[in-house]
Protein backbone atom coordinates (compact mmCIF):
# COMPACT_ATOMS: atom_id res chain seq x y z
CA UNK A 1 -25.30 49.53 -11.92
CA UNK A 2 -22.37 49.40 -9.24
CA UNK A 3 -24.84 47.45 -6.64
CA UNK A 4 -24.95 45.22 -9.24
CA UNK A 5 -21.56 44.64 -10.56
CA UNK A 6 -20.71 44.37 -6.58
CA UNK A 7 -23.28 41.58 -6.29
CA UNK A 8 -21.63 39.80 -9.03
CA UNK A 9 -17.99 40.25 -7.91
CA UNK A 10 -19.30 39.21 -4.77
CA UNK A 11 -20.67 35.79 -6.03
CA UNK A 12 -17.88 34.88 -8.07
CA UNK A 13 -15.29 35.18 -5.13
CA UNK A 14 -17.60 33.62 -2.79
CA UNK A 15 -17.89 30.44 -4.87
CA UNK A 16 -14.71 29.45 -4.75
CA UNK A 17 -14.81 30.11 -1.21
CA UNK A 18 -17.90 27.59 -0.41
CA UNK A 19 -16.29 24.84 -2.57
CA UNK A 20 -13.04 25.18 -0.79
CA UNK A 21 -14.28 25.31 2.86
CA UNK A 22 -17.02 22.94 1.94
CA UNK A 23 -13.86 20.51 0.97
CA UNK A 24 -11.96 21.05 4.48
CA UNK A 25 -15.41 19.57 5.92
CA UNK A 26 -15.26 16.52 3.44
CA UNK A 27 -11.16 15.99 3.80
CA UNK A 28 -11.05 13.17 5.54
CA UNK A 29 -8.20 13.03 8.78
CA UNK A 30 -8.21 9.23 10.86
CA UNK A 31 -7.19 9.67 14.05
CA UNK A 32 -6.44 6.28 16.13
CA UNK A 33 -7.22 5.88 19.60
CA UNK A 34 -6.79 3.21 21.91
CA UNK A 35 -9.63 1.08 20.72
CA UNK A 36 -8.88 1.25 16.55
CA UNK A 37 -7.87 -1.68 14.75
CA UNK A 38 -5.09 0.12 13.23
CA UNK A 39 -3.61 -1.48 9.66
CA UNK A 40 -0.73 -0.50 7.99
CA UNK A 41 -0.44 -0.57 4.08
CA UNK A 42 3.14 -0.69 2.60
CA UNK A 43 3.70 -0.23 -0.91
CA UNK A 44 5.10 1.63 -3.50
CA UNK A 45 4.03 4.15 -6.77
CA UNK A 46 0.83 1.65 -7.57
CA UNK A 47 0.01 1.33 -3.87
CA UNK A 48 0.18 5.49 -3.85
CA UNK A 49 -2.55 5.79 -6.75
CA UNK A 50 -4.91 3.06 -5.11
CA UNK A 51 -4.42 5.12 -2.09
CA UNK A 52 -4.99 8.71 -3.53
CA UNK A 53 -7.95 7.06 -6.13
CA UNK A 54 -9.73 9.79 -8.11
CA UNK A 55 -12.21 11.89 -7.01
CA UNK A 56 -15.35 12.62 -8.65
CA UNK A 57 -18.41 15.38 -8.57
CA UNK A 58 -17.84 18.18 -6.40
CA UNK A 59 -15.01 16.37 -4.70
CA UNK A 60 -13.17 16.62 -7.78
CA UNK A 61 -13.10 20.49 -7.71
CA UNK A 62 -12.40 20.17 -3.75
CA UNK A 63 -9.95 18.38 -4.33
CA UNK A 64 -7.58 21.22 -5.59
CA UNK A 65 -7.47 22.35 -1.95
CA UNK A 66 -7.66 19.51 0.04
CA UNK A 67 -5.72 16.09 -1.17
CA UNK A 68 -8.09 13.35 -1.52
CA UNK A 69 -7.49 10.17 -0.44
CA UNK A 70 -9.72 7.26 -1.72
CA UNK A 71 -8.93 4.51 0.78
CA UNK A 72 -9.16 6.69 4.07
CA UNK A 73 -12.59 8.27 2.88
CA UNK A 74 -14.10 5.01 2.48
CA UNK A 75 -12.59 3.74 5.85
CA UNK A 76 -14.09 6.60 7.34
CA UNK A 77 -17.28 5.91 6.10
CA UNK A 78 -17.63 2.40 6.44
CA UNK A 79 -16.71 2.94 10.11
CA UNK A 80 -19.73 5.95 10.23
CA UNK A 81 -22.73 3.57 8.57
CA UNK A 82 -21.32 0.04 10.75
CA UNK A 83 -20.01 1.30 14.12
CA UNK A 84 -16.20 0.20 13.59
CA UNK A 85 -13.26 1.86 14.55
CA UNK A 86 -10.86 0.91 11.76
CA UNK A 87 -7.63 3.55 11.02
CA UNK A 88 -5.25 2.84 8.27
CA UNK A 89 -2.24 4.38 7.06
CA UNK A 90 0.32 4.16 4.88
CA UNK A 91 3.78 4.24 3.75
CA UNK A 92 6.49 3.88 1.14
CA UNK A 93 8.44 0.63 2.12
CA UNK A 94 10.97 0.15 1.63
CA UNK A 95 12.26 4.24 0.96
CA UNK A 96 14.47 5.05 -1.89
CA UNK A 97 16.94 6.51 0.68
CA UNK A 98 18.97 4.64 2.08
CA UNK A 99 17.70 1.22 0.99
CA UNK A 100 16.77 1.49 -2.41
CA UNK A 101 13.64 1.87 -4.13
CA UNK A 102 13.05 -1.97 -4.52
CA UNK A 103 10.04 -3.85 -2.64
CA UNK A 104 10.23 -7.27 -4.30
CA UNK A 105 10.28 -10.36 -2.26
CA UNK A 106 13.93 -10.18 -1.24
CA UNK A 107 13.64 -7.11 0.46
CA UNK A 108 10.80 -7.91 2.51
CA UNK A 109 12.91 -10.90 3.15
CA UNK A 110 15.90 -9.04 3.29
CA UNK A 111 14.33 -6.44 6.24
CA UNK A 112 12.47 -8.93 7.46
CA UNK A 113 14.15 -12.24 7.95
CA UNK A 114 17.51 -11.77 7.25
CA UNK A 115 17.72 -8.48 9.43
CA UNK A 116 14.84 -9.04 12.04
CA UNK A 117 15.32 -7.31 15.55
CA UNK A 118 14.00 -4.79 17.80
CA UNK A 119 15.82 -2.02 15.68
CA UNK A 120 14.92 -0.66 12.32
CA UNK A 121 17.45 -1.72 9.36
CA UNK A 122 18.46 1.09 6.74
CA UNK A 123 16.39 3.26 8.38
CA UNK A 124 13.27 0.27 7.61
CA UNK A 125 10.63 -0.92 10.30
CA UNK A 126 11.48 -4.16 10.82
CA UNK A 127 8.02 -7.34 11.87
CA UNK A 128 9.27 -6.76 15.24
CA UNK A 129 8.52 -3.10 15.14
CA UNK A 130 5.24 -2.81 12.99
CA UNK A 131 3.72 -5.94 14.88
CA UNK A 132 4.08 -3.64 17.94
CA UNK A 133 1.42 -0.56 16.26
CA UNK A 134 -0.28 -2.20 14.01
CA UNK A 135 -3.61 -5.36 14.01
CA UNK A 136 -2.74 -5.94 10.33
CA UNK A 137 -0.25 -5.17 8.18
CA UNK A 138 -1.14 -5.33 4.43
CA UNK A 139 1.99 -5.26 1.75
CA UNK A 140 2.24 -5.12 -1.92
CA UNK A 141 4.96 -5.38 -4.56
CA UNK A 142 5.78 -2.99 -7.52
CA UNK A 143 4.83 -4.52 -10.94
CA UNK A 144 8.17 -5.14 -12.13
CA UNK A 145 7.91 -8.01 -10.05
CA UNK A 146 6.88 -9.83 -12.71
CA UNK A 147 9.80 -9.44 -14.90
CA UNK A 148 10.61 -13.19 -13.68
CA UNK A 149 13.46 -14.58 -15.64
CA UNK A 150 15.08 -18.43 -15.93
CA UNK A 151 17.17 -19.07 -12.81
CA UNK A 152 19.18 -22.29 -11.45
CA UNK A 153 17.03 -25.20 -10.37
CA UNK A 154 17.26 -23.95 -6.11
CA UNK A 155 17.34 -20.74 -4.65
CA UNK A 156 20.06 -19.10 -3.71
CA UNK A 157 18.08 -16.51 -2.08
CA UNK A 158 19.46 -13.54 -3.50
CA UNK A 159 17.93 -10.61 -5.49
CA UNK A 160 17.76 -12.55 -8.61
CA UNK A 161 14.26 -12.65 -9.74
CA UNK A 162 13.83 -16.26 -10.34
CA UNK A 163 10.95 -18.29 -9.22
CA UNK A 164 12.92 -20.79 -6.93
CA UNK A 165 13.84 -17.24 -4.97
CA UNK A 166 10.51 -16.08 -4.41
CA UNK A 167 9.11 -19.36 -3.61
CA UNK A 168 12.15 -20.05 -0.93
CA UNK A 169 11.82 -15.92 0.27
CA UNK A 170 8.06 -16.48 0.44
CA UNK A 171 8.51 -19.60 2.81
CA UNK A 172 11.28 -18.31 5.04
CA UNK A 173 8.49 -14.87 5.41
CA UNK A 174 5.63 -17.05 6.35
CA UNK A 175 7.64 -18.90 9.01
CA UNK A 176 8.45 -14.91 10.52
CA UNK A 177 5.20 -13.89 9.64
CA UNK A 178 3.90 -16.74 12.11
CA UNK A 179 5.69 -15.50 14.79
CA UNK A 180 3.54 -13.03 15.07
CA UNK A 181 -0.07 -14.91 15.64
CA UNK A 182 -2.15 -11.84 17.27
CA UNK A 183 -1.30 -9.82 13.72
CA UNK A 184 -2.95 -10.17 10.24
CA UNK A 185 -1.25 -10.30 7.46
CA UNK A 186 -2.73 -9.17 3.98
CA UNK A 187 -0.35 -10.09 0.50
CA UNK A 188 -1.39 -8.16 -2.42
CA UNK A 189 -0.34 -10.98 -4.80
CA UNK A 190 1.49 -9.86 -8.25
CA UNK A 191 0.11 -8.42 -10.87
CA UNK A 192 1.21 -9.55 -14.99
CA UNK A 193 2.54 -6.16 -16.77
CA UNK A 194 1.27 -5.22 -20.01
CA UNK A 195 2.72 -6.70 -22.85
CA UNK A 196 5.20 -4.03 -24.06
CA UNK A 197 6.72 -4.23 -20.85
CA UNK A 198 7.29 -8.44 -20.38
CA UNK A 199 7.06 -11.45 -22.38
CA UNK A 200 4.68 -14.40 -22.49
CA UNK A 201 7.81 -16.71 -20.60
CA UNK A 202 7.78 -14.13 -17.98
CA UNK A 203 3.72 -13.45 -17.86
CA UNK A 204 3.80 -17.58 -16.92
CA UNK A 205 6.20 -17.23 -14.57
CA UNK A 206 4.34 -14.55 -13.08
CA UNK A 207 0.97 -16.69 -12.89
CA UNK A 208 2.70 -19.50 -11.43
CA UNK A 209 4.43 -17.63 -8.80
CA UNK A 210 0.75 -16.28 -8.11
CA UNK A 211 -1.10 -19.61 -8.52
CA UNK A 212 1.54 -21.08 -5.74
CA UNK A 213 0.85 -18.02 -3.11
CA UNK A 214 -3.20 -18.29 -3.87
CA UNK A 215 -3.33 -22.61 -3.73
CA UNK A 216 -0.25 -23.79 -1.60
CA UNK A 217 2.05 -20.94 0.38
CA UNK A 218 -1.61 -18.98 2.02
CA UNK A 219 -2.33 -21.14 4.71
CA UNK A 220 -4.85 -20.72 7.66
């Protein structure tokens, strides 16, 4: 009877045990070398989810130990079954601290254009800086970009949401984006919100704003 209740004891610790080591194997840790085609993905809260994905099967129980990260893994292996050496990473950009926890188009224009340089501004890698690491940099806005509203008939490139400030902040980043011709650039275009959170002026705003990056600003 007390072999016995050891045996089980023993099995229900050890468990636990195989699914958490067993997870340390699957957590998945790209490491760059001098050959990767590295790519950097800035974004915010959204971006963090598409990162993280969900797990499922056992990784889902793994996954209490060891963080898992959906867009690594599958970098990982996609670059195991074809031979690649791709490495991606990630970051909040811009950071709450100092900036401001804002990524709309005037603060990539804002970091970008209007404070370009070898140096970081606010504490934020400037094109200058991330074109030096990175083969592509992929970057995405928060929803609330879409929360569009009626502005003056020209830009006046401030942090007004209006259309005629996106489309003049989008123009002025594609001119700095093409000084950099040996780097990619990937736009995750805008998203409408759900309807409790905008309003069908804004939600065609939003489309148009999208329908102009897709048709006439993304050129070759």
């Amino acid at each position: 009877m007390f072999t016995t209740n050891v045996r089980f004891i023993f099995t229900i610790v050890s468990l636990p045990l195989f699914f958490l080591f067993n997870g340390c194997k699957n957590e998945t840790s790209m490491v760059p070398d001098e050959n990767s085609y590295k790519i950097m993905f800035l974004h915010h809260s959204t971006g963090q989810v598409i990162w993280e994905g969900k797990a499922s099967g056992a990784r889902a129980f793994t996954s209490i130990f060891n963080k898992y990260k959906a867009v690594p893994e599958w970098f990982a292996e996609y670059n195991k079954a074809n031979g690649t050496n791709y490495f991606i990473t990630e970051q909040n950009f811009p950071k709450a601290k100092p900036y401001g926890w804002n990524n709309y188009p005037y603060d990539y224009y804002d970091i970008w254009v209007k404070n370009a340089g070898p140096e970081p501004y606010m504490e934020e890698p400037t094109l200058e800086m991330l074109t030096k690491d990175y083969n592509m940099i992929i970057f995405k806005h928060c929803f609330p970009v879409g929360n569009i509203v009626v502005g003056a008939d020209s830009a006046d490139n401030s942090a007004e949401k209006t259309l005629q400030n996106y489309k003049s902040q989008y123009l002025a980043l594609k001119d700095k984006m093409a000084e950099f011709p040996d780097t990619k650039f990937l736009v995750w275009t805008a998203a409408a919100l759900v309807e409790s959170q905008t309003n069908a002026e804004e939600a065609k705003r939003t489309r148009e704003f999208v329908d102009w990056v897709i048709n006439e600003w993304d050129t070759p």
